[in-house]
PDB file of N, CA and C in Angstrom:
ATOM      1  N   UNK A   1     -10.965   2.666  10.920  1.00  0.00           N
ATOM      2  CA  UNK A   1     -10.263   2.019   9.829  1.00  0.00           C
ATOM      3  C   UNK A   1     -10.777   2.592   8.510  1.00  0.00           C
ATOM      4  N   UNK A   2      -9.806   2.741   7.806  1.00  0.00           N
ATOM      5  CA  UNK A   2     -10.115   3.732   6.154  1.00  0.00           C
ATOM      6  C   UNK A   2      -9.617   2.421   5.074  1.00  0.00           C
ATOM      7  N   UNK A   3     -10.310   2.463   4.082  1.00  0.00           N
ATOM      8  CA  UNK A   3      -9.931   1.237   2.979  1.00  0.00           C
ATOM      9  C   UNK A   3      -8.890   1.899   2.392  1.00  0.00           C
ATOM     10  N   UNK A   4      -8.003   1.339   1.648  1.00  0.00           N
ATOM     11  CA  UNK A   4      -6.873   1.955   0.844  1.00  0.00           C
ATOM     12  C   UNK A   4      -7.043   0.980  -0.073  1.00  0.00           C
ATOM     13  N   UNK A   5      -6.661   1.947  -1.076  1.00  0.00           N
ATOM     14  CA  UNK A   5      -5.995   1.410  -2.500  1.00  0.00           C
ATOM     15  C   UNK A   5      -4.553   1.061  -3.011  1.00  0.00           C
ATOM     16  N   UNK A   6      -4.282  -0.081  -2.518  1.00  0.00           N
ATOM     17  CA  UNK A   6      -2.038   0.098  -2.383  1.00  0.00           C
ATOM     18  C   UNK A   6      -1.917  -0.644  -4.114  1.00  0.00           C
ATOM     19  N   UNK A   7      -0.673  -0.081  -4.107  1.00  0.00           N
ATOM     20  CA  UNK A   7       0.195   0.013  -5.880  1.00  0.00           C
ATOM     21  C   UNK A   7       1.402  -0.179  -5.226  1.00  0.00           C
ATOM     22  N   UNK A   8       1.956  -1.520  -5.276  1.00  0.00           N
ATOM     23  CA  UNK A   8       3.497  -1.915  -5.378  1.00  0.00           C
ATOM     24  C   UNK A   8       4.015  -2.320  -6.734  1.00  0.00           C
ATOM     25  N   UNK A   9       5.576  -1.777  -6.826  1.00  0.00           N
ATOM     26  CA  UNK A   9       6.290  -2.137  -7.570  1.00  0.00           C
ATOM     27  C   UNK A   9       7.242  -2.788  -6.947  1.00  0.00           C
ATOM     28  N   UNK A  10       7.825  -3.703  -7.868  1.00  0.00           N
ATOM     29  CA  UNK A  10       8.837  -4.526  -7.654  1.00  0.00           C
ATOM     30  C   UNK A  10      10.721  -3.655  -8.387  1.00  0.00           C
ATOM     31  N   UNK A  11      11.522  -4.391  -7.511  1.00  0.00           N
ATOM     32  CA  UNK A  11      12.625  -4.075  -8.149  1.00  0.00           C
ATOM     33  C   UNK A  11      12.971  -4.655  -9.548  1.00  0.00           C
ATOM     34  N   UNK A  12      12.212  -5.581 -10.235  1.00  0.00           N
ATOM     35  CA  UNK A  12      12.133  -6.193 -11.478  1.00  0.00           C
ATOM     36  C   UNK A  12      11.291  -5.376 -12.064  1.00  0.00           C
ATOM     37  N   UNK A  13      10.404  -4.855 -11.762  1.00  0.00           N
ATOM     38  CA  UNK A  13       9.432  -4.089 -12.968  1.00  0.00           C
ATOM     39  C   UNK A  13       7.842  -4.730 -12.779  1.00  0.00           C
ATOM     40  N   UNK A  14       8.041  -5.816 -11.802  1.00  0.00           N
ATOM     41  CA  UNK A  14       6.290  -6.305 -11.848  1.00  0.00           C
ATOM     42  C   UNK A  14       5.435  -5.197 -10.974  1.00  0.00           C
ATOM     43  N   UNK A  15       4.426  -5.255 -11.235  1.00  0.00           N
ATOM     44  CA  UNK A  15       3.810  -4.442 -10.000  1.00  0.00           C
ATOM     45  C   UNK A  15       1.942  -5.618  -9.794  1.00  0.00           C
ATOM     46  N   UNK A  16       1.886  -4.519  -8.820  1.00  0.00           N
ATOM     47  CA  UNK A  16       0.432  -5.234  -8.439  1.00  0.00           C
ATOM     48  C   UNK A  16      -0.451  -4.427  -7.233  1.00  0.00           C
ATOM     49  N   UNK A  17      -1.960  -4.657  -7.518  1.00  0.00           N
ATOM     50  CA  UNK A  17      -2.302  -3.713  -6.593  1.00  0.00           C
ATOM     51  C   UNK A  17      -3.473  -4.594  -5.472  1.00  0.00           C
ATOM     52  N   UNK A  18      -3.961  -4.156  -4.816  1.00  0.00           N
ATOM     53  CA  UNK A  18      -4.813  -4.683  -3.813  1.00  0.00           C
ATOM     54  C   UNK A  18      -5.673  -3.500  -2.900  1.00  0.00           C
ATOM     55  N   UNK A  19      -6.190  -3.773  -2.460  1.00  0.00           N
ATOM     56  CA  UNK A  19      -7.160  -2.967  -1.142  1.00  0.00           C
ATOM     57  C   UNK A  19      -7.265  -3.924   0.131  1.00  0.00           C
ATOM     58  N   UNK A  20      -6.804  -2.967   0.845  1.00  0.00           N
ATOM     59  CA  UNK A  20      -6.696  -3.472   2.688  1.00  0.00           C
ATOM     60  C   UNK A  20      -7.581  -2.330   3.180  1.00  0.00           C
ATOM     61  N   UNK A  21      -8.110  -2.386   4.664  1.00  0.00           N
ATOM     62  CA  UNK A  21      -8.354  -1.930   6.011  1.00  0.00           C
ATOM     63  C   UNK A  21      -7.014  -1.171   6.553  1.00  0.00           C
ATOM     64  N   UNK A  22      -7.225   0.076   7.341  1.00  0.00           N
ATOM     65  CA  UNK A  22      -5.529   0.167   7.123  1.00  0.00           C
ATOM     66  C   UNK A  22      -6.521   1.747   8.299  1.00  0.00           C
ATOM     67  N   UNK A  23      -5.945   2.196   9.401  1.00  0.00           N
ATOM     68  CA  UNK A  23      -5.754   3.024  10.616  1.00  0.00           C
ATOM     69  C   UNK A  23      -5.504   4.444   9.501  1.00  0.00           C
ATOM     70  N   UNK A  24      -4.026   4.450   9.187  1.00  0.00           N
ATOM     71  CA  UNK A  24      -3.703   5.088   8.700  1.00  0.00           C
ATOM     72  C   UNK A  24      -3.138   4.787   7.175  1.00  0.00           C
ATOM     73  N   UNK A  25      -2.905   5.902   6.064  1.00  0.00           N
ATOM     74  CA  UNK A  25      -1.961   5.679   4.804  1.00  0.00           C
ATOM     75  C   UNK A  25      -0.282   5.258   5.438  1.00  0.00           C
ATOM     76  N   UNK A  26       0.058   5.581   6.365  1.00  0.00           N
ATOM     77  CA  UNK A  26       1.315   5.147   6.939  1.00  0.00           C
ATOM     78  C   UNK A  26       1.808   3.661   7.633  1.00  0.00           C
ATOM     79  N   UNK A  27       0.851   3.316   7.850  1.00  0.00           N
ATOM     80  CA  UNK A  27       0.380   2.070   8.702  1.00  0.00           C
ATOM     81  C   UNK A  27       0.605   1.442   7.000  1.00  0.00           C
ATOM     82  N   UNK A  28      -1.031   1.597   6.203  1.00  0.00           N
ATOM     83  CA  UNK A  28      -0.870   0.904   4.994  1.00  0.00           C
ATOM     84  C   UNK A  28       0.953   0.506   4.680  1.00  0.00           C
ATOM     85  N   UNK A  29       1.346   1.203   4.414  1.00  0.00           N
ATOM     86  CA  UNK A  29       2.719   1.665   3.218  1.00  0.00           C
ATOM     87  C   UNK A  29       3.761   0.649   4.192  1.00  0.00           C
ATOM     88  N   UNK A  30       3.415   0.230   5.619  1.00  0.00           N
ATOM     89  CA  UNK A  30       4.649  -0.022   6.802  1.00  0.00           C
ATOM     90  C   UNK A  30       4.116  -1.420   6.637  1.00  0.00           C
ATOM     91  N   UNK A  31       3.063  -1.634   6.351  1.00  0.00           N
ATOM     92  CA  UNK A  31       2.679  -2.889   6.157  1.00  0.00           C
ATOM     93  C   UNK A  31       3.227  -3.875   4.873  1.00  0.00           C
ATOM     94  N   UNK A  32       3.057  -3.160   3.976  1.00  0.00           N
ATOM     95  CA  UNK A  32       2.637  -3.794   2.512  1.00  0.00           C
ATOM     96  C   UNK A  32       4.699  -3.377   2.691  1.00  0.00           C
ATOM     97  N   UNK A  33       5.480  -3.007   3.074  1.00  0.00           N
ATOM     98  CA  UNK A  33       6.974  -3.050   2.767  1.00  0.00           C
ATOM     99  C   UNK A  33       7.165  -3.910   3.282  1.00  0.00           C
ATOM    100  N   UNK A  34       6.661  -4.075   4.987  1.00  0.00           N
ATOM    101  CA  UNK A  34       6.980  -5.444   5.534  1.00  0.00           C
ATOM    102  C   UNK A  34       6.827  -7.271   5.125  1.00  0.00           C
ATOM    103  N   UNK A  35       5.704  -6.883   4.330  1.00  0.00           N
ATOM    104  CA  UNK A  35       5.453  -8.264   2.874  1.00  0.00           C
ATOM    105  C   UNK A  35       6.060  -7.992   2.128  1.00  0.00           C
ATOM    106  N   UNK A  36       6.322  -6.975   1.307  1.00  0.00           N
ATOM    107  CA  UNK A  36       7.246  -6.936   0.401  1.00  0.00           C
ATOM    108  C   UNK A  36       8.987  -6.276   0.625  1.00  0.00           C
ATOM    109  N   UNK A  37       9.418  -6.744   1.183  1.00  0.00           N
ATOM    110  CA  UNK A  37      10.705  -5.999   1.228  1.00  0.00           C
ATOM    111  C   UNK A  37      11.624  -5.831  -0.294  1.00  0.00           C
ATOM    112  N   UNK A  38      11.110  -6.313  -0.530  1.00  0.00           N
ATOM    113  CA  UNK A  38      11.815  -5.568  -2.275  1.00  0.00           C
ATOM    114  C   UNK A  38      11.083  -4.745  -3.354  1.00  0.00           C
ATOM    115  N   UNK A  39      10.051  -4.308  -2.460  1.00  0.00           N
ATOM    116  CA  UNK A  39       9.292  -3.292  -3.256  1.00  0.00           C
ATOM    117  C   UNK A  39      10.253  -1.838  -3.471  1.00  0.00           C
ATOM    118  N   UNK A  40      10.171  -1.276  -4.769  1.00  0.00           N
ATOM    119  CA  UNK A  40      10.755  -0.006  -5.134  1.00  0.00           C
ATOM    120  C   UNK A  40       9.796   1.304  -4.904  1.00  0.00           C
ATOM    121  N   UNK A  41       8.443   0.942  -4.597  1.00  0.00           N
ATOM    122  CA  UNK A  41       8.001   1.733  -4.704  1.00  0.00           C
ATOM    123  C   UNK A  41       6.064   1.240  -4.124  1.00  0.00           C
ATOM    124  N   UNK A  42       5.664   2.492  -3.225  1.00  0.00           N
ATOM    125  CA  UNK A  42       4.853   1.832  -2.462  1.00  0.00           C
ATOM    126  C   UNK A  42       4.160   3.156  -2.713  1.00  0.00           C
ATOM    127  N   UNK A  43       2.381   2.527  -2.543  1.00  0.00           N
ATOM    128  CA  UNK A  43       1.714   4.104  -2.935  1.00  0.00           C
ATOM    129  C   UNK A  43       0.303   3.366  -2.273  1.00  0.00           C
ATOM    130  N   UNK A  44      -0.313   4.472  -1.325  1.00  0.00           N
ATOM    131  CA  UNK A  44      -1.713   4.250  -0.779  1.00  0.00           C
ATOM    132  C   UNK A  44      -2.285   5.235  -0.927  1.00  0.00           C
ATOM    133  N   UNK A  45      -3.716   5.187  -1.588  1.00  0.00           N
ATOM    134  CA  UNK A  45      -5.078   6.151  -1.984  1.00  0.00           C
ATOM    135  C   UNK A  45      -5.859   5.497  -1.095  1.00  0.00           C
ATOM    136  N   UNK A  46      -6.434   6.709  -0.392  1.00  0.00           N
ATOM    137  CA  UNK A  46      -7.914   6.568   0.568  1.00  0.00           C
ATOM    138  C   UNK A  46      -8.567   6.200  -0.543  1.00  0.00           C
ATOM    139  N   UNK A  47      -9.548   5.125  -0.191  1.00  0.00           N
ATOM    140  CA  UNK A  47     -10.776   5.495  -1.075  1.00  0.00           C
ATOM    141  C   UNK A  47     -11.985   6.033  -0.665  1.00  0.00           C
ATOM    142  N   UNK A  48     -12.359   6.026   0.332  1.00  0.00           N
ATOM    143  CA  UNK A  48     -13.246   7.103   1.404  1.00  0.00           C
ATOM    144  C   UNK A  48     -12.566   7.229   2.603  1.00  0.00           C
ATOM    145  N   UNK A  49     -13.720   8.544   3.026  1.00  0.00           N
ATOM    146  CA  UNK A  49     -13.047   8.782   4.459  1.00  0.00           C
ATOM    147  C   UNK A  49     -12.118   9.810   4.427  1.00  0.00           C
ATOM    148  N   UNK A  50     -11.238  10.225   5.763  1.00  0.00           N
ATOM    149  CA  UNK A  50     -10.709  11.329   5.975  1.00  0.00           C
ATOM    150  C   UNK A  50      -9.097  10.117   6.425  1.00  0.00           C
ATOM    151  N   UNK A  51      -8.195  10.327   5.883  1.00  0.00           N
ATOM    152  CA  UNK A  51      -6.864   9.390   6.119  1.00  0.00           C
ATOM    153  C   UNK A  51      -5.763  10.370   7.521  1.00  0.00           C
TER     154      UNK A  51
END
């Protein structure tokens, strides 16, 4: 498990960020859409580790 750094935006313009546990950056991004289904825009940074 690799920590990530996730950055959602909203279809309104809010955004917000958090850090999860996350296998992969793909996993992250499949996750955080599945809570957010109205996100415009989804973005995961390793913060260590090899992703």
């Amino acid at each position: 498990m690799f920590a990530f750094r996730i950055r959602i935006t909203m279809s309104d313009g809010s955004s917000g960020r958090c850090t999860g546990l996350f296998a992969t950056a793909c996993a992250a991004v499949r996750t955080v859409l599945s809570n957010f289904p109205g996100a415009v825009s989804v973005s995961a940074i390793c913060l260590r580790g090899g992703a």
